[in-house]
Structure formats: structure tokens, C-alpha cells
N, C-alpha and C. Protein backbone atom coordinates (compact mmCIF):
# COMPACT_ATOMS: atom_id res chain seq x y z
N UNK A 1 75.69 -61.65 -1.21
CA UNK A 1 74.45 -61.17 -1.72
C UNK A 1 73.85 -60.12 -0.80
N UNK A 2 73.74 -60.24 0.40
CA UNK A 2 73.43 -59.22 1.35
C UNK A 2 73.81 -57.90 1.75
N UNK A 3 75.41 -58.12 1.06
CA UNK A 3 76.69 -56.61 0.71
C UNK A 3 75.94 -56.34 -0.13
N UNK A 4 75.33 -56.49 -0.97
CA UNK A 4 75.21 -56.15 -2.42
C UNK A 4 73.86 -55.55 -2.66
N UNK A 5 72.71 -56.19 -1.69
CA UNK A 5 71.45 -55.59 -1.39
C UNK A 5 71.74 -54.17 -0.15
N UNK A 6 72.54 -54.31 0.28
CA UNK A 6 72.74 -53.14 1.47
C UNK A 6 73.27 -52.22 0.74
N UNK A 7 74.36 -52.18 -0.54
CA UNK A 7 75.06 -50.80 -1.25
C UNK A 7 73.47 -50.54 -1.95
N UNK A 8 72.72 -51.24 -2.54
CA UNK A 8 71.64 -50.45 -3.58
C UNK A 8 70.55 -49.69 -2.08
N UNK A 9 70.32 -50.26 -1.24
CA UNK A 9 69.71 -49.56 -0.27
C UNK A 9 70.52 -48.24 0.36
N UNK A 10 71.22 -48.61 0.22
CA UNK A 10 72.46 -47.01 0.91
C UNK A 10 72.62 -45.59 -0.49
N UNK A 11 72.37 -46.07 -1.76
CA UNK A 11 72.89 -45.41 -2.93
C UNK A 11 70.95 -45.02 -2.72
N UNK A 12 70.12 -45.90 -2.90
CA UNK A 12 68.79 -45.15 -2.45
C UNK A 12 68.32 -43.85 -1.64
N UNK A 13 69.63 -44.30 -0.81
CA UNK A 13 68.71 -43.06 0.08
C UNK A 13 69.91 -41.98 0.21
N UNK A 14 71.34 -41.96 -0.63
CA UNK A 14 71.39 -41.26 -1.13
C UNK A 14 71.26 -40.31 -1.88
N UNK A 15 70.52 -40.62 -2.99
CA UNK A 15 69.60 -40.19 -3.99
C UNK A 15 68.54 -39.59 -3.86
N UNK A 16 67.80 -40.01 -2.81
CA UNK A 16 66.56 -38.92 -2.40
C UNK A 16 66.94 -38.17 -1.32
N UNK A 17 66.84 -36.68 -1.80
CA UNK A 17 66.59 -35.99 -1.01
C UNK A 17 65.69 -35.35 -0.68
N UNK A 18 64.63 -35.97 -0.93
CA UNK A 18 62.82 -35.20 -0.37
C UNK A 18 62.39 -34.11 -0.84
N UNK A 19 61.36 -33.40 -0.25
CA UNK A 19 60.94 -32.14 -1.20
C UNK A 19 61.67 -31.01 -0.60
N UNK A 20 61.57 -30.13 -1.03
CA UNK A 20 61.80 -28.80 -0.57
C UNK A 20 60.66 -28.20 -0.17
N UNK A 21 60.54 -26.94 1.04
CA UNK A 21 59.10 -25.83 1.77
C UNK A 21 59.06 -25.90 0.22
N UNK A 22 59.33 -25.30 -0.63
CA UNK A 22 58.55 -24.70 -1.72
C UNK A 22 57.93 -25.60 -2.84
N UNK A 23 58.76 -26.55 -3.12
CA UNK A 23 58.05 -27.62 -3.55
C UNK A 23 56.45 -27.76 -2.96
N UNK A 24 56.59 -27.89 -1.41
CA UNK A 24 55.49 -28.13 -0.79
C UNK A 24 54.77 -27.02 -0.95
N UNK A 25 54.85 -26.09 -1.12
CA UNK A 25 53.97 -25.13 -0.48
C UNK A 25 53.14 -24.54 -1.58
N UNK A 26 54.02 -24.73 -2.82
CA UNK A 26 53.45 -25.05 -4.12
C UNK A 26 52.13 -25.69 -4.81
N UNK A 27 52.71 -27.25 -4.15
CA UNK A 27 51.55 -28.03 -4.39
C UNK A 27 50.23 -27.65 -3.83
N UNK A 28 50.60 -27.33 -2.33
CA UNK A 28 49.29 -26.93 -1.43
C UNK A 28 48.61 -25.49 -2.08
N UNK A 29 49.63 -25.06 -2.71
CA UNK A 29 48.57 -23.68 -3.44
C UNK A 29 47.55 -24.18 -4.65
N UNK A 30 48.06 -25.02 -5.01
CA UNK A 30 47.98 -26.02 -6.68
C UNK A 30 46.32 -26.58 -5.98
N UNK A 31 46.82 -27.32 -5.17
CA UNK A 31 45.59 -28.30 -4.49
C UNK A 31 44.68 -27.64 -3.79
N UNK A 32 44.91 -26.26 -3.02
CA UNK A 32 43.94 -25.16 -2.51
C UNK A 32 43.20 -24.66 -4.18
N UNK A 33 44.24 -24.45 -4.45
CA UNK A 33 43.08 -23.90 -5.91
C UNK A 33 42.23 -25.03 -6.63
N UNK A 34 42.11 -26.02 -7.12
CA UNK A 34 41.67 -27.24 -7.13
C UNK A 34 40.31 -27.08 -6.33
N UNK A 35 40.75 -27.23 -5.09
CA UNK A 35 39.45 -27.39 -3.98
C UNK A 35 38.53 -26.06 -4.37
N UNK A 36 38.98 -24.91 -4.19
CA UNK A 36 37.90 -23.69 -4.71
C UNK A 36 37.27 -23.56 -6.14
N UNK A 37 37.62 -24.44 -6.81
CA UNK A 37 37.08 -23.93 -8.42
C UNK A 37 36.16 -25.14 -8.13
N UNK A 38 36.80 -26.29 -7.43
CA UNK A 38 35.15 -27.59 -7.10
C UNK A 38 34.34 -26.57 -6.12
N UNK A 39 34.36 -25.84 -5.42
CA UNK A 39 33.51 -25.12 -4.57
C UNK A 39 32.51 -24.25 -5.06
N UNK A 40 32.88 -23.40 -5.65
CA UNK A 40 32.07 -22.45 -6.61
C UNK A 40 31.36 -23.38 -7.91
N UNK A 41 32.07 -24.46 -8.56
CA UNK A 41 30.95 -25.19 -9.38
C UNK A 41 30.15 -25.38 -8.42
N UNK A 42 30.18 -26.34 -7.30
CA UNK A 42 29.16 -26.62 -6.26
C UNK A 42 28.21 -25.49 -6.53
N UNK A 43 28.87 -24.42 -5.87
CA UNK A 43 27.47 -23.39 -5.47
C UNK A 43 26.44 -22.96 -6.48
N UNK A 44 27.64 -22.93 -7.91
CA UNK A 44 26.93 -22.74 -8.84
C UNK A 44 25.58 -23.61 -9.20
N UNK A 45 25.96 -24.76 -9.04
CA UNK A 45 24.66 -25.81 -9.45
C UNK A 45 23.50 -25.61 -8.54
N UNK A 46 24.20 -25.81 -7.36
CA UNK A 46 23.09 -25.72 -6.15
C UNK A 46 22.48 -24.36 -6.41
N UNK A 47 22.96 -23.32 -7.04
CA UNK A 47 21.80 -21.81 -6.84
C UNK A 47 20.88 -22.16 -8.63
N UNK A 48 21.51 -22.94 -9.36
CA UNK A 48 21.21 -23.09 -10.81
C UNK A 48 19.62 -24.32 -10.40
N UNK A 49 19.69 -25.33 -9.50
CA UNK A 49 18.75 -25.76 -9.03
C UNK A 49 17.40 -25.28 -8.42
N UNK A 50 18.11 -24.07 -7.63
CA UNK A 50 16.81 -23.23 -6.71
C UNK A 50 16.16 -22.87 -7.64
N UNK A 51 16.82 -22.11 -9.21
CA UNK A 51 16.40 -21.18 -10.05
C UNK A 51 14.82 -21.81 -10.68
N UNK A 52 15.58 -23.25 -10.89
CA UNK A 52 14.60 -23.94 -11.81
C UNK A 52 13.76 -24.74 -10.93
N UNK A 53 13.73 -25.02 -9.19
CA UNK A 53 12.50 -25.65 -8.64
C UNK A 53 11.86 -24.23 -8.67
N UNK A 54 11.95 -22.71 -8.74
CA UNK A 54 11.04 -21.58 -8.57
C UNK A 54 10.54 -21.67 -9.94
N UNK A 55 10.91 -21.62 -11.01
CA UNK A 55 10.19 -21.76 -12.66
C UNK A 55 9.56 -22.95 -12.15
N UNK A 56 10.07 -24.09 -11.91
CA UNK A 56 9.02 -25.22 -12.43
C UNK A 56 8.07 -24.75 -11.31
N UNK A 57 8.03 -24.47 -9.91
CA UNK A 57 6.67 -24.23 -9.24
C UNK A 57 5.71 -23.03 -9.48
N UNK A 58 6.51 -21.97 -10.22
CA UNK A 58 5.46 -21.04 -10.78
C UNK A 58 4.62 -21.35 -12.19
N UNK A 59 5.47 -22.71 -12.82
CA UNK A 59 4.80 -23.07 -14.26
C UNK A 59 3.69 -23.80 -13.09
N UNK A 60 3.73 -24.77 -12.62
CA UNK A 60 2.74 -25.16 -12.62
C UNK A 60 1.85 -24.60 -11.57
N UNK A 61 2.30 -23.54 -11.29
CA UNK A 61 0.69 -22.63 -10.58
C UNK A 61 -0.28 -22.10 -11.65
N UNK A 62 0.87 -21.61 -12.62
CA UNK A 62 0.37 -20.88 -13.86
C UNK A 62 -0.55 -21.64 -14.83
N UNK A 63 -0.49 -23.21 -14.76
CA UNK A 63 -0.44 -24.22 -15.61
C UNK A 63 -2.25 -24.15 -14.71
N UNK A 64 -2.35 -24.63 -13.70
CA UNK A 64 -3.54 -24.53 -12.50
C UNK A 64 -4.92 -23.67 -12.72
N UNK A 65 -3.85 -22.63 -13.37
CA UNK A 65 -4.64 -21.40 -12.99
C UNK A 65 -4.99 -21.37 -14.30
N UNK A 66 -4.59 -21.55 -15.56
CA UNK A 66 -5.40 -21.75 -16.82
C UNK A 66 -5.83 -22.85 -16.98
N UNK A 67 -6.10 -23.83 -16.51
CA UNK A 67 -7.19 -24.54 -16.25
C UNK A 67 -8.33 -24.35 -15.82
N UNK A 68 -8.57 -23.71 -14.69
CA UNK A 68 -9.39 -23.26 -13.76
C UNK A 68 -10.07 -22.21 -14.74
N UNK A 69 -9.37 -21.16 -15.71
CA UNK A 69 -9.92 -20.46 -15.98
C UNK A 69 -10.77 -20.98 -17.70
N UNK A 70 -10.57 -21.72 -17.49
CA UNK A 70 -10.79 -22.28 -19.18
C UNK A 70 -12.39 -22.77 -18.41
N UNK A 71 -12.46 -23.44 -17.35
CA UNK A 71 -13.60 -23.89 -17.18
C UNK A 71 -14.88 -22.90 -16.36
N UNK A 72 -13.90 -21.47 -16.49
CA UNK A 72 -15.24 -20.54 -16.04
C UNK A 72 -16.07 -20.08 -17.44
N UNK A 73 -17.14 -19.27 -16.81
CA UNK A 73 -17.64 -18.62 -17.51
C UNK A 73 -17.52 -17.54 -18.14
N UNK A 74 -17.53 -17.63 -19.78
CA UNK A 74 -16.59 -16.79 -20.54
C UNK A 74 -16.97 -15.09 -19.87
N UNK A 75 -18.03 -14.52 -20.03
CA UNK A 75 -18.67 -13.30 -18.93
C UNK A 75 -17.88 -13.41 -18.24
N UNK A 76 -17.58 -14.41 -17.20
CA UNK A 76 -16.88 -13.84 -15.57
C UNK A 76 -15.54 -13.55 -15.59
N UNK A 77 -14.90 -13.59 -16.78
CA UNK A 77 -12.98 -13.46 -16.95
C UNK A 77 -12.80 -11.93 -17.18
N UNK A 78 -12.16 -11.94 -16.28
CA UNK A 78 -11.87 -10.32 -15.83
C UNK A 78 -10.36 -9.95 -14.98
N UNK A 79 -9.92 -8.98 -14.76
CA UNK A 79 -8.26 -9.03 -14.54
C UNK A 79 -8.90 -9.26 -12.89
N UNK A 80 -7.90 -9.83 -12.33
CA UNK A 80 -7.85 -9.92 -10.62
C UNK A 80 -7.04 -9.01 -9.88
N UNK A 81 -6.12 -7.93 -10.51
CA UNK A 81 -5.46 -7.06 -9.79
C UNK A 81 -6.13 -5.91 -9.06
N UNK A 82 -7.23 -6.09 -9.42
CA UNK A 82 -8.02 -5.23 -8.68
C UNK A 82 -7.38 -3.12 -8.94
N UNK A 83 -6.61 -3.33 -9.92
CA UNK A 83 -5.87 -2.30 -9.66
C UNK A 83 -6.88 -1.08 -10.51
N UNK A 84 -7.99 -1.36 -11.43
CA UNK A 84 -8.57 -0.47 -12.60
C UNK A 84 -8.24 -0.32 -13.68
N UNK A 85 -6.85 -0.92 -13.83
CA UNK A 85 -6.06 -1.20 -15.16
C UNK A 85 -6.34 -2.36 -16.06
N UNK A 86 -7.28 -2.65 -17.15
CA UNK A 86 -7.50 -3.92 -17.56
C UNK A 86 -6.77 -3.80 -19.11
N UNK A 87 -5.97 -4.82 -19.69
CA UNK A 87 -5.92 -5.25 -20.55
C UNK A 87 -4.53 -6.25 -20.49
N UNK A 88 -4.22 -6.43 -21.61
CA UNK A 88 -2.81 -6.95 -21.34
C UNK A 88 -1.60 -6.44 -20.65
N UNK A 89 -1.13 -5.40 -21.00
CA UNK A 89 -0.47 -4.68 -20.85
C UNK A 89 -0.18 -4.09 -19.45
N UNK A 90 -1.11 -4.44 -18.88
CA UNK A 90 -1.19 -4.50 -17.10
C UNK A 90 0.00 -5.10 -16.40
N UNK A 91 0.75 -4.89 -16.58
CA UNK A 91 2.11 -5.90 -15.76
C UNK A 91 2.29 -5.80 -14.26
N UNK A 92 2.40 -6.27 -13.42
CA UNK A 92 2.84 -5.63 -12.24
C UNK A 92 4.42 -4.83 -12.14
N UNK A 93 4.24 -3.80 -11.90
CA UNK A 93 5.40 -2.92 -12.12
C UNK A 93 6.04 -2.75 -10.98
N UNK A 94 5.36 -3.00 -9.43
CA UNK A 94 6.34 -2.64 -8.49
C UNK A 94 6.00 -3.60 -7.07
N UNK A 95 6.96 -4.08 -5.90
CA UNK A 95 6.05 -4.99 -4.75
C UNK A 95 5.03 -4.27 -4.62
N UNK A 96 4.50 -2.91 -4.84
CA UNK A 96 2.88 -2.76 -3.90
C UNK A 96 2.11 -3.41 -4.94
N UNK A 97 2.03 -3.41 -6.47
CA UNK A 97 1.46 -4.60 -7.16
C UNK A 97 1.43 -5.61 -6.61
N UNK A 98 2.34 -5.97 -6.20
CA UNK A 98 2.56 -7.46 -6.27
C UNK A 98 1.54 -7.71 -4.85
N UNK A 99 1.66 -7.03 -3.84
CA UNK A 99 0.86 -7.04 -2.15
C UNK A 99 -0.64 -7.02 -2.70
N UNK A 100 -0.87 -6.49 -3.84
CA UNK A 100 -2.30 -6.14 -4.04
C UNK A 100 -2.70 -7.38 -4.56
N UNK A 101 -2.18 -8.62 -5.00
CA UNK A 101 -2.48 -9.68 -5.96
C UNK A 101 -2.76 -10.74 -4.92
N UNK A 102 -3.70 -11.63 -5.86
CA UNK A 102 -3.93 -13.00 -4.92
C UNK A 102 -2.69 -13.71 -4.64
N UNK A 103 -2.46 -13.99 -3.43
CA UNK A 103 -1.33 -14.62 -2.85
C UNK A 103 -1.32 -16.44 -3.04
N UNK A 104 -0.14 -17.28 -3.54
CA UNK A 104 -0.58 -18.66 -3.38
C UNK A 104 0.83 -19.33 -3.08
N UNK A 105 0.93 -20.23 -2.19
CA UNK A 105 2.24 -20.76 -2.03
C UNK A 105 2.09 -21.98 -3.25
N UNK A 106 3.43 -22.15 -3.66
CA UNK A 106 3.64 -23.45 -3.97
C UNK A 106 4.51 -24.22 -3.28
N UNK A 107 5.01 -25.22 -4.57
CA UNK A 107 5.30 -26.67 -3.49
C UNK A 107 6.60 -26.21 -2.85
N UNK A 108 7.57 -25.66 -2.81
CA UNK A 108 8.60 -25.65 -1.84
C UNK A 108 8.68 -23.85 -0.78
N UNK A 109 7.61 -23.82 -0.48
CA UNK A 109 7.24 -22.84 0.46
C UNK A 109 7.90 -21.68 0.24
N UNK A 110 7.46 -21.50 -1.35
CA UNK A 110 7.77 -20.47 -1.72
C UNK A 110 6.39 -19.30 -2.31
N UNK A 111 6.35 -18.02 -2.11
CA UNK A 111 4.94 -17.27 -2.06
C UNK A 111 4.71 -16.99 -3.49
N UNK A 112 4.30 -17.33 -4.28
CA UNK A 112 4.01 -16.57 -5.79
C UNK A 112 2.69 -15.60 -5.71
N UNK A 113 2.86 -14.45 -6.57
CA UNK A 113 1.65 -14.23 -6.69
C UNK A 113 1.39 -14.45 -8.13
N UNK A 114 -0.08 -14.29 -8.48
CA UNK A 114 -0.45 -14.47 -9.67
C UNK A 114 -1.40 -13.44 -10.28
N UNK A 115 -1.19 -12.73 -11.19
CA UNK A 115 -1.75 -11.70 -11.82
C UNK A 115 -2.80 -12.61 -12.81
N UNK A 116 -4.19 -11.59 -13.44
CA UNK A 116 -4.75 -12.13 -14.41
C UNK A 116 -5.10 -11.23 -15.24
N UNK A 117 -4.69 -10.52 -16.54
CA UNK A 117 -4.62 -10.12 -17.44
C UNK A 117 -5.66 -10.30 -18.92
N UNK A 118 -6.93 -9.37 -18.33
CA UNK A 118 -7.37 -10.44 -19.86
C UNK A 118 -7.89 -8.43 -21.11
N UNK A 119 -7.79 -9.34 -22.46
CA UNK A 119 -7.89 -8.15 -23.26
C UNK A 119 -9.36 -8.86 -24.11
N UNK A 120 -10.68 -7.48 -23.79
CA UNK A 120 -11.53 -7.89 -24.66
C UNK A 120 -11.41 -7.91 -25.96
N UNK A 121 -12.32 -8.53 -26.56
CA UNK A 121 -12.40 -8.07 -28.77
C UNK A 121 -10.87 -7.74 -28.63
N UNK A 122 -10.07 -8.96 -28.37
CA UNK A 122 -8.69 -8.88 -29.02
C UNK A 122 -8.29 -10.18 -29.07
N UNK A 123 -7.56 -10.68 -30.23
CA UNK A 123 -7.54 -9.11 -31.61
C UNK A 123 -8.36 -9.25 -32.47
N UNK A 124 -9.66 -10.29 -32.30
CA UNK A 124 -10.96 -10.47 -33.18
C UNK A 124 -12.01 -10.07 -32.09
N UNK A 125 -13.15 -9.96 -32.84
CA UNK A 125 -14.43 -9.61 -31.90
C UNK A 125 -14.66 -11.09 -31.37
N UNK A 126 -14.89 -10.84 -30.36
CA UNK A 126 -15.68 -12.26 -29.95
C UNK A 126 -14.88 -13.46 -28.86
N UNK A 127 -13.45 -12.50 -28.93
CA UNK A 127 -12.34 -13.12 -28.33
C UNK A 127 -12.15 -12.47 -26.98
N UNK A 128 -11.44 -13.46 -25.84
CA UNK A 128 -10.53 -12.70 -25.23
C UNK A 128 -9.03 -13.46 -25.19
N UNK A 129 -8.37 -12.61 -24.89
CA UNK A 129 -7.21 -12.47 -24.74
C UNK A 129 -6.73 -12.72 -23.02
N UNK A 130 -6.19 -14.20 -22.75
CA UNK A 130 -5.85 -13.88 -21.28
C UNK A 130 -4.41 -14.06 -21.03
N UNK A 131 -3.78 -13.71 -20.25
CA UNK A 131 -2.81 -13.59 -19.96
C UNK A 131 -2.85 -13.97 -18.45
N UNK A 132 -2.12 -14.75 -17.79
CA UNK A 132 -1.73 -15.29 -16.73
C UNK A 132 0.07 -15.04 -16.25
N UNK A 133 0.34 -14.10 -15.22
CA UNK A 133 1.42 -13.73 -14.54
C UNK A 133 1.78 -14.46 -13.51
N UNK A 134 2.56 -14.93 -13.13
CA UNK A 134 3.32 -15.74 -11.97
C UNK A 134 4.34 -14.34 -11.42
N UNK A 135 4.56 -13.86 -10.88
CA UNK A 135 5.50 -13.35 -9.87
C UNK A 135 6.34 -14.10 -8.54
N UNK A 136 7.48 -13.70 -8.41
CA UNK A 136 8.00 -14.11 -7.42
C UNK A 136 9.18 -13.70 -6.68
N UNK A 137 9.66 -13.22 -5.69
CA UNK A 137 11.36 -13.20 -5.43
C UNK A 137 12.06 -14.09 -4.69
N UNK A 138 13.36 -13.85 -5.80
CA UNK A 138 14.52 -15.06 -5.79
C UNK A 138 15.67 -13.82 -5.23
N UNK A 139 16.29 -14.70 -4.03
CA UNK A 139 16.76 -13.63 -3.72
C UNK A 139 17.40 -12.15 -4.07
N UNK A 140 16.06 -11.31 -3.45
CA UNK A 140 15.63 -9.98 -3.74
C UNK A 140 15.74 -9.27 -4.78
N UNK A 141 15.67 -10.54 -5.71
CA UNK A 141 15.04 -9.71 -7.30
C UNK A 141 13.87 -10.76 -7.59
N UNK A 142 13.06 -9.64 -8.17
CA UNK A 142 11.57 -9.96 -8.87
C UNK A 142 11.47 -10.53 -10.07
N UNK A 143 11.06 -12.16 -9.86
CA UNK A 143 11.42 -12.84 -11.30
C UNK A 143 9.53 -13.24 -11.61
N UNK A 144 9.84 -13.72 -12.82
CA UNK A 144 8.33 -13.56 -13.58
C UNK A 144 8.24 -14.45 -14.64
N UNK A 145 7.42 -15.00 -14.56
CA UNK A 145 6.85 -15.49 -16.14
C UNK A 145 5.28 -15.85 -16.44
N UNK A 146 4.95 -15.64 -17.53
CA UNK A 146 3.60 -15.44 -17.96
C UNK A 146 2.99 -16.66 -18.86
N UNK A 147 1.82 -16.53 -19.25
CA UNK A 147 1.52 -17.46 -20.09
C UNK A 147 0.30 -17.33 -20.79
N UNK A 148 0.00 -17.29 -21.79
CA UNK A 148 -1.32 -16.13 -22.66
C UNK A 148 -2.10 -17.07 -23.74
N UNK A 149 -3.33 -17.04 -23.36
CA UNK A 149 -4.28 -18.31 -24.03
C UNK A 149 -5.52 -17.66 -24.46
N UNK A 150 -6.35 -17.75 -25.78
CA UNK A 150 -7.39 -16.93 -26.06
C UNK A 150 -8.78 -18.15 -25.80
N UNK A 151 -9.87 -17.57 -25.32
CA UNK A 151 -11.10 -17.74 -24.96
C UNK A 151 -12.09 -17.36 -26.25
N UNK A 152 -12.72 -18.26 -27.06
CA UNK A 152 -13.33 -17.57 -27.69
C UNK A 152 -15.20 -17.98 -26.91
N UNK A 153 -16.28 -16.31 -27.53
CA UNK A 153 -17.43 -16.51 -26.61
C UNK A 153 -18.01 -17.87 -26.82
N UNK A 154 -17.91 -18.61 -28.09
CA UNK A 154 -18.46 -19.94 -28.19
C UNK A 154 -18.01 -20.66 -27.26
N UNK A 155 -17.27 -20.85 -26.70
CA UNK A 155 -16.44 -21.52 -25.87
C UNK A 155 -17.06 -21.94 -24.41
């Protein structure tokens, strides 16, 4: 019985003859590529995350700031850019806009500014028209979003 377990162990390792460099070197290209396509999803998510804690902290500056303005006095709503340009249509068009605007951090120490946009007798008499701008840069492009709510004088 022991002859007989020693020929199947000897015909074993006849039979294998292991890998070949290229076999190997194969796989390791196979398994290097593997590892980089998990790498770049990574980064992808992680920059797809930053995108949306900067939206959600400029919504809710924006969110703040029409609050605040709902409870002023309809008279005192007026644009804050200080620039002489009033109506909607006022956008901030370039960073020296943006330097000229009230400055406010939010929650992950990031700088927004916030524009205020308002249009009289529009588009009824008696109305205004406000518009609220969030500004911000994500790396070194100028991202934005707005949010536009009417005031009427009864109000």
C-alpha cells in the first residue's frame, strides 16, 4: 500500500510543472489593472462627495439667508452687491464680484459668498422679486447656485 501511495505522489509531481515568467507576469498585469480601476472609482467618489458637502453647505446658507430675509422689512430689501446694478439679472460675473460680496463661511471651512438680487414691480406691482446667490470655488472653478422667492408689500 505504501508502493502504491509513493507512485501517485511521484506521477504528481510529475505532472506539475508550475507557472511560467509569463504566466506570472500576466496575472500581475491583470491584478495591477484591477487595483487601478478600484483606485480611480475611489477618487471618483471621494471628489463626487466634496461636490455635494459644497451644494449641501451653500443650500443651507442660501436656505438662512431667505429666512432672514422674509422676516425683514419689505422697504429694506435691496441688492447687497453694492455694485449699482439692481435687478435680477445682476449675476456675479467675475472674482472682483465675488471680493465685493458679503463673505460667510460655512460648515466645512469653506468661504461662500452670497449675492442678493431683488427685482421691484416684478412681474406684478406690488411685488418683489428676490433672488438669493451662493457662490463658491471648488477647485479653481466658480460654482453657484441660486434660489428666487417673491415678497409681496402685504407681507
Amino acid at each position: 500500500m505504501k508502493e502504491g501511495m509513493l507512485m501517485i505522489f511521484r506521477n504528481i509531481r510529475r505532472d506539475q510543472g508550475g507557472f511560467s515568467l509569463l504566466e506570472v507576469l500576466i496575472s500581475i498585469g491583470l491584478f495591477s489593472g484591477a487595483i487601478l480601476g478600484v483606485i480611480i472609482m475611489l477618487l471618483s467618489t471621494i471628489r463626487g462627495n466634496s461636490v455635494s458637502m459644497h451644494l449641501s453647505g451653500a443650500t443651507q446658507l442660501a436656505s438662512k439667508q431667505i429666512e432672514e430675509l422674509m422676516l425683514m422689512n419689505y422697504a429694506d430689501l435691496r441688492d447687497t452687491d453694492h455694485d449699482g446694478v439692481n435687478g435680477l439679472d445682476d449675476r456675479p460675473a467675475s472674482r472682483a464680484d465675488m471680493a465685493r460680496s458679503n463673505v460667510k463661511t460655512g460648515g466645512i471651512a469653506k468661504t461662500y459668498q452670497i449675492f442678493i438680487n431683488v427685482a421691484e414691480d416684478w412681474p406684478v406691482n406690488g411685488t418683489k422679486t428676490i433672488r438669493v446667490i451662493v457662490a463658491w470655488e471648488d477647485g479653481g472653478r466658480d460654482k453657484q447656485t441660486e434660489f428666487e422667492f417673491m415678497r409681496t408689500q402685504g407681507e
